[in-house]
C-alpha atoms as a PDB file:
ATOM      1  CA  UNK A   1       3.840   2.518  13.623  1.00  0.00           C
ATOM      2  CA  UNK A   2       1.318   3.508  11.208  1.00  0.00           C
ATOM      3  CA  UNK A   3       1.786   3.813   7.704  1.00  0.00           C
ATOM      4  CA  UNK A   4      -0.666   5.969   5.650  1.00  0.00           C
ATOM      5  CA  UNK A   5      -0.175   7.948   2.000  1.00  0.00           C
ATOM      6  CA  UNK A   6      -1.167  11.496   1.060  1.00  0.00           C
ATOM      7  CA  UNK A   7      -2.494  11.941  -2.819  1.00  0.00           C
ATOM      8  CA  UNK A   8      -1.051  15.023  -4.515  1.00  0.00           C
ATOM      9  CA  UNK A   9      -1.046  17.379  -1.166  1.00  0.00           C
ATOM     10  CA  UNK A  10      -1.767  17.309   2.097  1.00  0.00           C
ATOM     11  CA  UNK A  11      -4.011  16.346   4.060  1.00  0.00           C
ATOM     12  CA  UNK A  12      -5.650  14.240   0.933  1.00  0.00           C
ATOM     13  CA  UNK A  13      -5.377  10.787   2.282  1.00  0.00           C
ATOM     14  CA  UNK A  14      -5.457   7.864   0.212  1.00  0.00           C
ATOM     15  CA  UNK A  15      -8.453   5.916   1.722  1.00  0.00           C
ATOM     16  CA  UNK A  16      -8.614   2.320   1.277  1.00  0.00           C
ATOM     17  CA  UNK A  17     -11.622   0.359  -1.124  1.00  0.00           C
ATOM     18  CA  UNK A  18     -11.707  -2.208  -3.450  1.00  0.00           C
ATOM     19  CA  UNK A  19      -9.156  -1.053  -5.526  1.00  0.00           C
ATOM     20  CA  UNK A  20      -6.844   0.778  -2.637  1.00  0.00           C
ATOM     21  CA  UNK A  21      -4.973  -0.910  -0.209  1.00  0.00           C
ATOM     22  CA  UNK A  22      -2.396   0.036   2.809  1.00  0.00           C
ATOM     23  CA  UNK A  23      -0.304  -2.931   3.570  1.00  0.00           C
ATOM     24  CA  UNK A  24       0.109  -2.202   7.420  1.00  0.00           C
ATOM     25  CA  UNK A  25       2.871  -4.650   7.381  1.00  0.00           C
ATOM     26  CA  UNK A  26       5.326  -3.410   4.874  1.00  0.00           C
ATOM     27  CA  UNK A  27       3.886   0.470   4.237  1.00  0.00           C
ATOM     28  CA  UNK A  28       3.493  -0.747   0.197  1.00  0.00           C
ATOM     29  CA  UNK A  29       0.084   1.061  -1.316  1.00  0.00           C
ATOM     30  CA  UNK A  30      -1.659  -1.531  -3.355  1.00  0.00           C
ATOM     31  CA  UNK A  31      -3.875   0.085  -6.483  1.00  0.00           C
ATOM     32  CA  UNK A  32      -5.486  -2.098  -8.769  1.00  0.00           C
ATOM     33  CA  UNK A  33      -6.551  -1.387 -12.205  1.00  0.00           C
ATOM     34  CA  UNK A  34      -5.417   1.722 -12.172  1.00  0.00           C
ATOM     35  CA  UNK A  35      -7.448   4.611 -13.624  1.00  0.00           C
ATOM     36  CA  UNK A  36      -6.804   8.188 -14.987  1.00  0.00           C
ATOM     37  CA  UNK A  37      -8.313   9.915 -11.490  1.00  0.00           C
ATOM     38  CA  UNK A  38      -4.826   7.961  -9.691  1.00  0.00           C
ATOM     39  CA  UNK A  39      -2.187   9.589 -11.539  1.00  0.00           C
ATOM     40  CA  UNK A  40      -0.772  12.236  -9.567  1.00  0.00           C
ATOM     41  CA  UNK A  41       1.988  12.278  -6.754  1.00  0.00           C
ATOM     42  CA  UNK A  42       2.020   9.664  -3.809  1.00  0.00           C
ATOM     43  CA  UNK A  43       3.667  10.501  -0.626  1.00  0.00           C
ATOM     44  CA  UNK A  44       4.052   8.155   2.431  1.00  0.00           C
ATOM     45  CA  UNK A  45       3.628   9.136   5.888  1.00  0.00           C
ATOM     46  CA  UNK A  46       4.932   6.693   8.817  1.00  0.00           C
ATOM     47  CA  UNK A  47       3.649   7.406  12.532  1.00  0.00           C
ATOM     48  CA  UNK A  48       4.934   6.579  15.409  1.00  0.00           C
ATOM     49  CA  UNK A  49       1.950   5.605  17.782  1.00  0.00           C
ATOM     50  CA  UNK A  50       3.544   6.134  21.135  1.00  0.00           C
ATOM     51  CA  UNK A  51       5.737   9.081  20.219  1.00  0.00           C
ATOM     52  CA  UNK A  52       3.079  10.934  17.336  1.00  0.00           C
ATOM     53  CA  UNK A  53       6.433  11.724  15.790  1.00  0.00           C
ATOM     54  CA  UNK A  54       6.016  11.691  12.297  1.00  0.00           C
ATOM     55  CA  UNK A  55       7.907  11.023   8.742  1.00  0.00           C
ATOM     56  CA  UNK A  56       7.031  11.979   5.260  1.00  0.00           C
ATOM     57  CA  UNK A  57       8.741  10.150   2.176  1.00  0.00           C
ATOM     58  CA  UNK A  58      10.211  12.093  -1.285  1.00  0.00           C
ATOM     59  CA  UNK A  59       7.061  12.276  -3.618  1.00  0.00           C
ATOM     60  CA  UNK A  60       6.512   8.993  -6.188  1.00  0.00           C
ATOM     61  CA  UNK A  61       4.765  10.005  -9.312  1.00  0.00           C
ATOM     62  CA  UNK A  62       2.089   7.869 -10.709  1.00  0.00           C
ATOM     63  CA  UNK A  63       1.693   8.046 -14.545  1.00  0.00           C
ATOM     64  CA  UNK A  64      -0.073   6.040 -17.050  1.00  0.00           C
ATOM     65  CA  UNK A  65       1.664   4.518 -20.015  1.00  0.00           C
ATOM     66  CA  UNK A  66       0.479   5.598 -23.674  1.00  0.00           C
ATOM     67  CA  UNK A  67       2.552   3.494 -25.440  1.00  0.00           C
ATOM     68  CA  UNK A  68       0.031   0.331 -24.889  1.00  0.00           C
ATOM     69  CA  UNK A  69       2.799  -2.201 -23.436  1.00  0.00           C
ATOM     70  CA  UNK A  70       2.100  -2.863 -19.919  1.00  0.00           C
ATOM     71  CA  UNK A  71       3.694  -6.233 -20.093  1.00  0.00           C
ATOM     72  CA  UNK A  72       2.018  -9.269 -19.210  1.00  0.00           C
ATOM     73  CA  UNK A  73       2.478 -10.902 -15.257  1.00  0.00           C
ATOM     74  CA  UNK A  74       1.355 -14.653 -15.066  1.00  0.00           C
ATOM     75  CA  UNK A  75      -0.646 -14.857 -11.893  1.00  0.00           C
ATOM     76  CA  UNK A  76       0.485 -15.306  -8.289  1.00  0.00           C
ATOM     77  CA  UNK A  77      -0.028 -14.805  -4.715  1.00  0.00           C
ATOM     78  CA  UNK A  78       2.278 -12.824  -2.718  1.00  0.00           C
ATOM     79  CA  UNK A  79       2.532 -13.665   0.847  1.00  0.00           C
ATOM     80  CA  UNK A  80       5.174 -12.608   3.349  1.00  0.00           C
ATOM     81  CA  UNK A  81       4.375 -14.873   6.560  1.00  0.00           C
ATOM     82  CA  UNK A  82       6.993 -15.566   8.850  1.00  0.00           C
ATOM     83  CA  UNK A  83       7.122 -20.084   9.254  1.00  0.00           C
ATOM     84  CA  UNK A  84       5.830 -19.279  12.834  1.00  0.00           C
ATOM     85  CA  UNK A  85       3.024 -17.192  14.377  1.00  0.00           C
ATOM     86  CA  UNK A  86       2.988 -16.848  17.427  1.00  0.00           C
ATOM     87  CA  UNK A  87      -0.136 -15.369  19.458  1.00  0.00           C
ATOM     88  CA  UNK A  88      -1.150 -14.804  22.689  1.00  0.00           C
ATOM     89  CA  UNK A  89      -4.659 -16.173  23.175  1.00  0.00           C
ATOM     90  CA  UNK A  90      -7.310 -13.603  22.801  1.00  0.00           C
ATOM     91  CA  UNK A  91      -5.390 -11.033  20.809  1.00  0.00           C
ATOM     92  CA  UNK A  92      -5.813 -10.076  17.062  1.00  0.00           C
ATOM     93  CA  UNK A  93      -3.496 -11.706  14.629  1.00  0.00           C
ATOM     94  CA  UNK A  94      -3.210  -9.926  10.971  1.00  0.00           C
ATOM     95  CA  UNK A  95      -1.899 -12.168   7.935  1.00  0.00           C
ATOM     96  CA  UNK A  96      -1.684 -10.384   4.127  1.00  0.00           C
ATOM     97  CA  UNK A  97      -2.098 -12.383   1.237  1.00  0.00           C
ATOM     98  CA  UNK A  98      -1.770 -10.601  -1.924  1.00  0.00           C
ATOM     99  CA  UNK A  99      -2.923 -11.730  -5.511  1.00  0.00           C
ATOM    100  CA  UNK A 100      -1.538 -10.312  -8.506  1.00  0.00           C
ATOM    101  CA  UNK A 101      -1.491 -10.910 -12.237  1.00  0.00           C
ATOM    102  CA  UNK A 102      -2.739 -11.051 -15.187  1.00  0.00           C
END
């Protein structure tokens, strides 16, 4: 499958930069330091590669705060790694690592 996200309507895709990310893995969208120009509604869309069949998730509004508390997260890595990977030799193997914090 392939994850991907629409912004506000379709067909705006979210595309991925330095501040956008599609985990691949899990479907999460990743935005960091959000701006004004990201609020708006987020929908994700899953494909099935061998099928094309496709599903489309209830809108998720992004909004900014204006009541300055955003809380405070103590830094940390994310990373969802099974104990083993297992490859055959030659292919492509994928591993996230995400940072967050502040």
């Amino acid at each position: 499958i392939i994850y991907s996200w629409v912004f506000n309507e379709f067909p705006s895709f979210v595309t991925e930069d330095s501040r956008r990310f599609i985990s691949q893995e899990t479907g999460n969208l990743y935005i960091s330091k959000v701006q004004t120009s990201d609020v708006g509604s987020y929908i994700c869309l899953v494909k099935n590669t061998v099928t094309n069949a496709r599903v489309l998730s209830p809108p998720t509004p992004l909004t900014l705060r204006n009541d300055g508390v955003m809380g405070e997260y103590e830094p940390k890595i994310e990373v969802h790694f099974p104990y083993t990977v297992t490859a055959a030799r030659g292919t492509t193997v994928k591993m996230e690592c995400f940072a967050l914090g502040k």
